[in-house]
Protein backbone atom coordinates (compact mmCIF):
# COMPACT_ATOMS: atom_id res chain seq x y z
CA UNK A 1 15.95 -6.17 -26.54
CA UNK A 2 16.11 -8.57 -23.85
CA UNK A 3 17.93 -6.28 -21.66
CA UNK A 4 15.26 -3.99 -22.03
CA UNK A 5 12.16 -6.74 -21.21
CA UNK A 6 14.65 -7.91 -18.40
CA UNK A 7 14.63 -4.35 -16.88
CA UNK A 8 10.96 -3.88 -17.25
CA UNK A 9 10.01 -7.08 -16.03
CA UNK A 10 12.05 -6.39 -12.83
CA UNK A 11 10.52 -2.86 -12.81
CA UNK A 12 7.19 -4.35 -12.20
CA UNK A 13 8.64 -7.17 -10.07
CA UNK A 14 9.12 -3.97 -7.77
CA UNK A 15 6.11 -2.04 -8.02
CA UNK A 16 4.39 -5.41 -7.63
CA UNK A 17 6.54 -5.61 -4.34
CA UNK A 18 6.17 -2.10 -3.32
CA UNK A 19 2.61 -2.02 -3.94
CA UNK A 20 2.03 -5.73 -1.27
CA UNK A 21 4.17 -4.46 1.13
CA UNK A 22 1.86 -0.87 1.32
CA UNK A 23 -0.96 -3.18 1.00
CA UNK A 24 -0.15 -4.78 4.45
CA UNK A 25 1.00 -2.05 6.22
CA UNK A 26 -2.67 -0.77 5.32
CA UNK A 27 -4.39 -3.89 6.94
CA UNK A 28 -2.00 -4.28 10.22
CA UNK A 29 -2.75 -0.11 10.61
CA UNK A 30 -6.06 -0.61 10.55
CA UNK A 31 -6.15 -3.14 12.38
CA UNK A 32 -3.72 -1.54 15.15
CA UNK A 33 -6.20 1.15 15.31
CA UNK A 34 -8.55 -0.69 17.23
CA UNK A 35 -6.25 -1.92 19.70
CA UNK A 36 -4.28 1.03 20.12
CA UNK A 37 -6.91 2.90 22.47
CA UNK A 38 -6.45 0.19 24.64
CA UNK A 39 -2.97 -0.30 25.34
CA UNK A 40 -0.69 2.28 26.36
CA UNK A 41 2.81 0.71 25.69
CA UNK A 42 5.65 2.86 24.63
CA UNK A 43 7.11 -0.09 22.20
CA UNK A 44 3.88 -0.44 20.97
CA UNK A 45 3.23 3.42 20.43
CA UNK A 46 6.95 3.27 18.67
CA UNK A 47 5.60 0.30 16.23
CA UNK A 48 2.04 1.79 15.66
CA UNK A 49 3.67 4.98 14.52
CA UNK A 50 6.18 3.58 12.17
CA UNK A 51 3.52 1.51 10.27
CA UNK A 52 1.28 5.10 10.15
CA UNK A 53 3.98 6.37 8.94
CA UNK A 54 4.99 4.11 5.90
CA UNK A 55 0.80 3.61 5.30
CA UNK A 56 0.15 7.57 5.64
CA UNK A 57 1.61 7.17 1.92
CA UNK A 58 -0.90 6.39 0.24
CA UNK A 59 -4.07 7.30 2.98
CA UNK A 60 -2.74 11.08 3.72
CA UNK A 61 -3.94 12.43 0.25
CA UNK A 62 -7.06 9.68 0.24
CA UNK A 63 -8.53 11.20 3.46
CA UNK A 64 -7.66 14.83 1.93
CA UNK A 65 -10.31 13.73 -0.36
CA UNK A 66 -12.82 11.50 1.78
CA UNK A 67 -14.04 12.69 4.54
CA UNK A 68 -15.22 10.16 7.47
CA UNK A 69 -18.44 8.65 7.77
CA UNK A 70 -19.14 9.22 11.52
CA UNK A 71 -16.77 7.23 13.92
CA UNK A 72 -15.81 4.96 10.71
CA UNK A 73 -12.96 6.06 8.42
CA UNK A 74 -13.31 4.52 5.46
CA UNK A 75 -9.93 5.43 3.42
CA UNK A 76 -7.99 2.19 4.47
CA UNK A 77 -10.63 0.68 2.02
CA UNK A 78 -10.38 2.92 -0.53
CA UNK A 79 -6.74 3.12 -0.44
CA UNK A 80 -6.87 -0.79 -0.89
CA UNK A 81 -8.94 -0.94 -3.62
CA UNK A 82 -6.83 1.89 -5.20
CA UNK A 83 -3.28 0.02 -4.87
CA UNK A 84 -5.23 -3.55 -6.47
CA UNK A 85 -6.32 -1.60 -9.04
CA UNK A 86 -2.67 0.23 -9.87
CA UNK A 87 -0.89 -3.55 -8.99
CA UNK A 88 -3.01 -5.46 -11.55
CA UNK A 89 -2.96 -1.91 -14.23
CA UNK A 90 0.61 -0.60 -13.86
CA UNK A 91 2.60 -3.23 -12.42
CA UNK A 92 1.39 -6.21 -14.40
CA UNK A 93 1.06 -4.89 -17.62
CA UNK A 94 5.12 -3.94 -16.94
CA UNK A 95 5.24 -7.27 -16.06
CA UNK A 96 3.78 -8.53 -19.53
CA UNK A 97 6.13 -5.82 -21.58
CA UNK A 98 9.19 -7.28 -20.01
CA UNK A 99 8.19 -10.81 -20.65
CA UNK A 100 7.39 -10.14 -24.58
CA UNK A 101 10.75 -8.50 -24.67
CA UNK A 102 12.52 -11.24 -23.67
């Protein structure tokens, strides 16, 4: 059985690690958004789009859903709140699982 606790635990290990790093690109996009109107840098443009791109994950289907509340687009919240809630639900209880299989 450990082999099986083992490979859960490292399962959520992952998600856990998936789910921070999705997290962050969330923040530094939104927080890129506010600067980007006022710099026109084609390294910069090259950077901004890669992090939309790897955040667009998780805020394409959110914003599909919510629509935006006048200038302010409020799905980098939501999509926050969303991954914390699937990190602490999904990922730790895999976490737990893996650890009582050991």
């Amino acid at each position: 059985m450990f082999i099986l606790g083992n490979f859960l635990y490292g399962l959520g290990r992952a998600f856990n690690l998936f789910i921070d790093f999705e997290m962050t690109m969330i923040v530094i996009g939104a927080l890129l958004s506010w600067i980007r109107p006022m710099v026109y840098n084609y390294k910069f443009d090259r950077i901004f789009f890669a992090i939309e791109a790897v955040s667009s994950i998780v805020l394409k289907p959110l914003r599909k859903i919510i629509p935006p509340i006048g200038m302010v687009d409020i799905t980098p919240m939501i999509g926050f709140i969303v991954l914390l809630f699937l990190k602490y639900s999904i990922g730790n209880s895999l976490i737990q699982a893996g650890l009582m299989l050991r």
